[in-house]
Protein backbone atom coordinates (compact mmCIF):
# COMPACT_ATOMS: atom_id res chain seq x y z
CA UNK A 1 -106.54 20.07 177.42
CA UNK A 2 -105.55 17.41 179.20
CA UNK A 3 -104.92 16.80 183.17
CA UNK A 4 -101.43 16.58 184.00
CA UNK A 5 -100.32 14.34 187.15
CA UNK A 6 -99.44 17.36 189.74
CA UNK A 7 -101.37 19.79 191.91
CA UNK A 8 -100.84 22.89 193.10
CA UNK A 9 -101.49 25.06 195.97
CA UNK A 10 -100.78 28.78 196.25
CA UNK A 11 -101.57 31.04 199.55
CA UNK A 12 -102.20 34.81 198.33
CA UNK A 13 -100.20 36.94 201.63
CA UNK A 14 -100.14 40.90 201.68
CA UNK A 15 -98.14 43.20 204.45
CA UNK A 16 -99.76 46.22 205.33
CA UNK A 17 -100.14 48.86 208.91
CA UNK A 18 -102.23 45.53 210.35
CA UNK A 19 -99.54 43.24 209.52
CA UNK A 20 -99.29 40.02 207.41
CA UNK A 21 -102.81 38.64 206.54
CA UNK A 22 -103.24 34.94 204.52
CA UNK A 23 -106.23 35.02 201.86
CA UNK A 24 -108.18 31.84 202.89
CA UNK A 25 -110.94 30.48 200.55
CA UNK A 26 -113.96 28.49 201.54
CA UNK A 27 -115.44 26.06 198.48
CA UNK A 28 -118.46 26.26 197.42
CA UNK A 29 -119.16 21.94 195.70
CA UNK A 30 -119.34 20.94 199.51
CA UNK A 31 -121.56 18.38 200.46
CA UNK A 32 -124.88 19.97 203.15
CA UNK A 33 -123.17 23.42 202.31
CA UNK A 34 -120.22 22.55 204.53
CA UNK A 35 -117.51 24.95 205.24
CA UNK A 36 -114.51 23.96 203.47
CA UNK A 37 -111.30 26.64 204.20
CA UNK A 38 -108.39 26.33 201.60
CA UNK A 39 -105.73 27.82 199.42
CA UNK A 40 -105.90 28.56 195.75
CA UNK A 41 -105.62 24.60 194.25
CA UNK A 42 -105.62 22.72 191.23
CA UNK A 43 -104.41 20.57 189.01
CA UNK A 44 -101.46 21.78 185.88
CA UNK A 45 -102.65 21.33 182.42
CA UNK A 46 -100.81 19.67 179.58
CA UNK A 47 -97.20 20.44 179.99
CA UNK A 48 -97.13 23.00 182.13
CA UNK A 49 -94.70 23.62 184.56
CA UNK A 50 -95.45 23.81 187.96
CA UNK A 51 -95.28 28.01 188.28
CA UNK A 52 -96.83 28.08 185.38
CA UNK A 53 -100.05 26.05 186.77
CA UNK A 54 -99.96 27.79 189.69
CA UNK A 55 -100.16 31.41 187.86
CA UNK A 56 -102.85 30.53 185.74
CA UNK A 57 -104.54 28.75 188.46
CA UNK A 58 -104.30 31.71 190.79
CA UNK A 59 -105.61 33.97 187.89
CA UNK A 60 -108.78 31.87 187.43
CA UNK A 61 -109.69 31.99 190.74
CA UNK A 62 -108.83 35.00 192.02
CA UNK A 63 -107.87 37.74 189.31
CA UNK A 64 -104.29 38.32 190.76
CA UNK A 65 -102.37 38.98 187.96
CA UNK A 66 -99.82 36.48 186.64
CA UNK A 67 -96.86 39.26 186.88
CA UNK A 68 -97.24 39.52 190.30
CA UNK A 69 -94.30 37.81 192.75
CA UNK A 70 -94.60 33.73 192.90
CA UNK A 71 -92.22 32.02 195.31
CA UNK A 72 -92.39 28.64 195.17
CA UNK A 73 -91.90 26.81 199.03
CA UNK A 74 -90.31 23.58 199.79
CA UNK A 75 -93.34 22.01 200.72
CA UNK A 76 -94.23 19.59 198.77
CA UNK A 77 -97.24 16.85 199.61
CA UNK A 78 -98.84 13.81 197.58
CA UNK A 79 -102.56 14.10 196.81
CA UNK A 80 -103.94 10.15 196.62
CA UNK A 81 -105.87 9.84 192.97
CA UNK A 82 -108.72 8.69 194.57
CA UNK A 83 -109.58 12.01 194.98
CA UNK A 84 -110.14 12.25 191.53
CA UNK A 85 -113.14 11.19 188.92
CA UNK A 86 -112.39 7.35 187.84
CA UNK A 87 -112.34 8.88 183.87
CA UNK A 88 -109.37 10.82 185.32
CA UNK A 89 -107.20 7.88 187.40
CA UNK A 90 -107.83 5.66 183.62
CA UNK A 91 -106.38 8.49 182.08
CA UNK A 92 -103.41 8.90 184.36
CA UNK A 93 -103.10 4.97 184.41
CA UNK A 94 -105.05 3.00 187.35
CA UNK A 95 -101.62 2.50 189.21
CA UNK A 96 -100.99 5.98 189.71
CA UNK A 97 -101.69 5.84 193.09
CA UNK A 98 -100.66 9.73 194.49
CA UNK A 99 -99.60 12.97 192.63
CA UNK A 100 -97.67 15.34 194.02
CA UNK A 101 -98.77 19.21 194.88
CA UNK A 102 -96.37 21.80 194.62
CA UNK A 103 -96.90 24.86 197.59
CA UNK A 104 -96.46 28.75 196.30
CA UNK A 105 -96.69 31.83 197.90
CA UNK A 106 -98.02 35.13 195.92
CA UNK A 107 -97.38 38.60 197.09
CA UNK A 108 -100.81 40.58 196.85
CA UNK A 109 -101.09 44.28 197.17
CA UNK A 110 -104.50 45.12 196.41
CA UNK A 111 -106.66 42.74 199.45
CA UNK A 112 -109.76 42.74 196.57
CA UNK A 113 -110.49 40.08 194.67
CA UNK A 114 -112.34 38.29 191.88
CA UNK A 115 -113.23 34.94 193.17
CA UNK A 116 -114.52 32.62 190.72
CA UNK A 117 -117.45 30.28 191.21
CA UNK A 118 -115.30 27.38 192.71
CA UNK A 119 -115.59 29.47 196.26
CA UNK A 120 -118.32 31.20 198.23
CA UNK A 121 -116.02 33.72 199.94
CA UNK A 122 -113.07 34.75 200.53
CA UNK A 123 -111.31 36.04 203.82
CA UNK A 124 -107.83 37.49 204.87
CA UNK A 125 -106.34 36.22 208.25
CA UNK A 126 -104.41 36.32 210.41
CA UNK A 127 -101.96 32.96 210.83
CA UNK A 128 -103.61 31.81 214.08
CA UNK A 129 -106.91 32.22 212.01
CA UNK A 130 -105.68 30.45 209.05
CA UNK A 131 -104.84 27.54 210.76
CA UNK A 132 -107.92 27.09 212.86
CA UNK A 133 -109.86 27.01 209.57
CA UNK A 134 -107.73 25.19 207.35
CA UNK A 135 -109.22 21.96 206.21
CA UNK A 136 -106.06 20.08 205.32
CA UNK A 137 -102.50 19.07 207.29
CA UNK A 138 -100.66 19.58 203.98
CA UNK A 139 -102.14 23.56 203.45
CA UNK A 140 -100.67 24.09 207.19
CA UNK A 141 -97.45 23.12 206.79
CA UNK A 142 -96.97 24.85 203.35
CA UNK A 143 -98.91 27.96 205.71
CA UNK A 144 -95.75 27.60 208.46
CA UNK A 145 -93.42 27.67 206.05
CA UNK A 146 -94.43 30.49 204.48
CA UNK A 147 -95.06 32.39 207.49
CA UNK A 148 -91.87 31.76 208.89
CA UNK A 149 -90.15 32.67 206.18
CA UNK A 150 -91.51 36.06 206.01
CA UNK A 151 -90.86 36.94 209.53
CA UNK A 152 -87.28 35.58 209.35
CA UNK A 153 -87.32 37.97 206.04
CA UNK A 154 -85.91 35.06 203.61
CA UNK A 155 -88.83 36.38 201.07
């Protein structure tokens, strides 16, 4: 399979009696064992669509089930290639300079899951939490959006 040019990023949320919690995920290919806090992410495959990437990618790394509820936000960000192995940027086409990342929300109901080998653990939060340990701007934003839309009840 190959790479496609877009990322995605999806933040697991469940309601429940303590209220809405964010499923935060710290990586475990960090340099000195670093702590790393993020949402699901990757990259799409082949020609998949964007909800499709961000299914399957949610499914490999966390064993939610692709039938449950994806919204897709209006955050969007740009991810610059250089991120990315060299073999990957000739592949995409050495002026491909950014990619974009498309932000989803999934609605969890069962708080356990199956985290692959890409993280060390796993937590649910609280939004204050979340953003304290968030690494990146762009995982914020899509995490205010997302937020706010559930309390203003436009999920």
């Amino acid at each position: 399979m190959s790479r496609a040019k877009m990322q995605v990023l999806v933040i697991p949320y469940i309601e429940n009696e303590d209220g809405i919690k964010y499923c935060i995920f710290n990586r475990a290919d960090t340099e000195d064992n670093e702590d790393f806090w993020q949402f699901v992410a990757g990259g799409g495959e082949d020609d998949e669509k964007p909800l499709e990437s961000a299914k399957r990618e949610t499914w490999e790394e966390t064993g939610i089930k692709e039938k449950a509820i994806f919204y897709q936000l209006e955050s969007i960000s740009y991810v610059p290639t250089n991120c990315f192995s060299k073999e990957r940027r000739k592949a995409w086409g050495m002026d491909c300079l950014v990619i974009p990342e498309y932000k989803f929300a999934v609605y969890v109901k069962d708080n356990n899951l199956q985290i692959s080998d890409e993280h060390k653990e796993y937590r649910w939060v609280d939004y204050d939490t979340a953003v304290e340990l968030l690494k990146f701007e762009s995982n914020k934003i899509a995490l205010w959006e997302l937020d706010n839309k559930i309390k203003m009840k436009l999920l």
